[in-house]
Protein backbone atom coordinates (compact mmCIF):
# COMPACT_ATOMS: atom_id res chain seq x y z
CA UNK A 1 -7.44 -6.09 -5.37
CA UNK A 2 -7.28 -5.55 -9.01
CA UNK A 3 -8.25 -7.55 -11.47
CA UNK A 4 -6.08 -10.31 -13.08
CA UNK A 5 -6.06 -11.73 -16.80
CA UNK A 6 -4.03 -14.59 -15.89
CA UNK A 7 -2.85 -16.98 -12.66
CA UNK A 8 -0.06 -15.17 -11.08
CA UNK A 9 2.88 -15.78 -8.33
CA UNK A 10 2.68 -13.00 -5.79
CA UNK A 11 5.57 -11.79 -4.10
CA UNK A 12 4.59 -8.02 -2.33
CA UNK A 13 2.58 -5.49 -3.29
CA UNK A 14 3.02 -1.94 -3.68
CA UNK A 15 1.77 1.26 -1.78
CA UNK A 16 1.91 4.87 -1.47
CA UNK A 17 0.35 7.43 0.04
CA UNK A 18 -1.43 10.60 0.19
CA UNK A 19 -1.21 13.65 2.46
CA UNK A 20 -3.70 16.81 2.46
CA UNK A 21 -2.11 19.93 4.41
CA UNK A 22 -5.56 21.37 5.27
CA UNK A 23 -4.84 25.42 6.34
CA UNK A 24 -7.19 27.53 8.05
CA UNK A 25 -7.44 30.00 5.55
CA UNK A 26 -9.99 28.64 3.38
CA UNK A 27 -7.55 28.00 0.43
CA UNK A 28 -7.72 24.17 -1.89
CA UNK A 29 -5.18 22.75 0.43
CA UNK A 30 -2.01 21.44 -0.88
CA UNK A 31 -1.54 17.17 -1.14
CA UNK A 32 1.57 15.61 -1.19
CA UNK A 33 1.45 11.81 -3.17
CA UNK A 34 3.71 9.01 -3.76
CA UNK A 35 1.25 7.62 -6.11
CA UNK A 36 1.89 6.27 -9.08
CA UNK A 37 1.82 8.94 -12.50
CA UNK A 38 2.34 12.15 -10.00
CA UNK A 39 5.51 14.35 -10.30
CA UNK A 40 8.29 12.61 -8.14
CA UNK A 41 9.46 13.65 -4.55
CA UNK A 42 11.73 12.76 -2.10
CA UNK A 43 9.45 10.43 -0.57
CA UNK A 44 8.83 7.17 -2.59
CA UNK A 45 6.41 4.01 -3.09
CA UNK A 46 6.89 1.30 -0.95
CA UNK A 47 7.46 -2.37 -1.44
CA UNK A 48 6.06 -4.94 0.91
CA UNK A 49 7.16 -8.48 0.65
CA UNK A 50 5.60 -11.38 1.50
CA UNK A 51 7.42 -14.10 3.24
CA UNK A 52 6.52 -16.71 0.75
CA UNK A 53 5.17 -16.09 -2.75
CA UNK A 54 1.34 -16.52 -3.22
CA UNK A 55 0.01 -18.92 -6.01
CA UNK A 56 -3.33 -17.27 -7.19
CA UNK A 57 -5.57 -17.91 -10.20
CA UNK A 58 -6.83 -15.46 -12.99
CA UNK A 59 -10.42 -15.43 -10.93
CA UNK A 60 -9.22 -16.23 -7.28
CA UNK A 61 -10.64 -13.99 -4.58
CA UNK A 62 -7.53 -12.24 -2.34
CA UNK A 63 -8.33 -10.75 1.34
CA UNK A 64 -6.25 -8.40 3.11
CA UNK A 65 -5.93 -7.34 6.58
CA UNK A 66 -3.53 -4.97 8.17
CA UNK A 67 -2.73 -3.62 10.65
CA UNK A 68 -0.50 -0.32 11.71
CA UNK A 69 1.75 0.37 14.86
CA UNK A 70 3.26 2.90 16.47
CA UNK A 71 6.82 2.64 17.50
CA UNK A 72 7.24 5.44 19.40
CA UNK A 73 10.92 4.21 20.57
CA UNK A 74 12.02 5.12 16.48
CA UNK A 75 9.57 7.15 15.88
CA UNK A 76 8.25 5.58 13.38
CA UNK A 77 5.50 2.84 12.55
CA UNK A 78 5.32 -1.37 11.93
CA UNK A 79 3.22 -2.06 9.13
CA UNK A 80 1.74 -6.15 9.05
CA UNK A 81 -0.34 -7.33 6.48
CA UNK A 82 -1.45 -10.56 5.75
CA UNK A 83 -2.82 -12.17 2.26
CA UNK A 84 -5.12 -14.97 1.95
CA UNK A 85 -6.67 -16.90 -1.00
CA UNK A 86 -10.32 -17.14 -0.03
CA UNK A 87 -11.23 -18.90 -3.17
């Protein structure tokens, strides 16, 4: 996690991601990003919210663990992640 200057109320984070298109024919291949500071695209960032905010301090130590699914019903994934304060 980044750094903070001051104690902070957490509600979500934010993520994005990154896709190389690697070819066969030797070429630099193409990436697609959602990250923050690249030219926009269809696709955007994502917001995931907690279900309660998180009280941290300037200098408190955060741990994150998640974990991705498969739904192959909607063809699409479930995305869990949970935040703790291991100060």
């Amino acid at each position: 996690f980044p750094t903070r200057s001051r104690d902070a109320l957490i509600d979500g984070f934010c993520g994005w991601w990154d896709v190389s298109f690697a070819g066969c024919d030797g070429r630099e291949p193409p990436v697609l990003s959602t990250a923050p500071g690249v030219p926009s695209t269809v696709w955007a960032q994502c917001r995931f919210l907690l279900h309660k905010p998180l009280s941290v301090a300037a200098n408190d130590k955060l741990q994150a663990e998640c974990q991705l699914k498969c739904n192959k019903e909607r063809e699409s994934y479930s995305f869990q992640m949970k935040v703790q304060n291991k100060t």
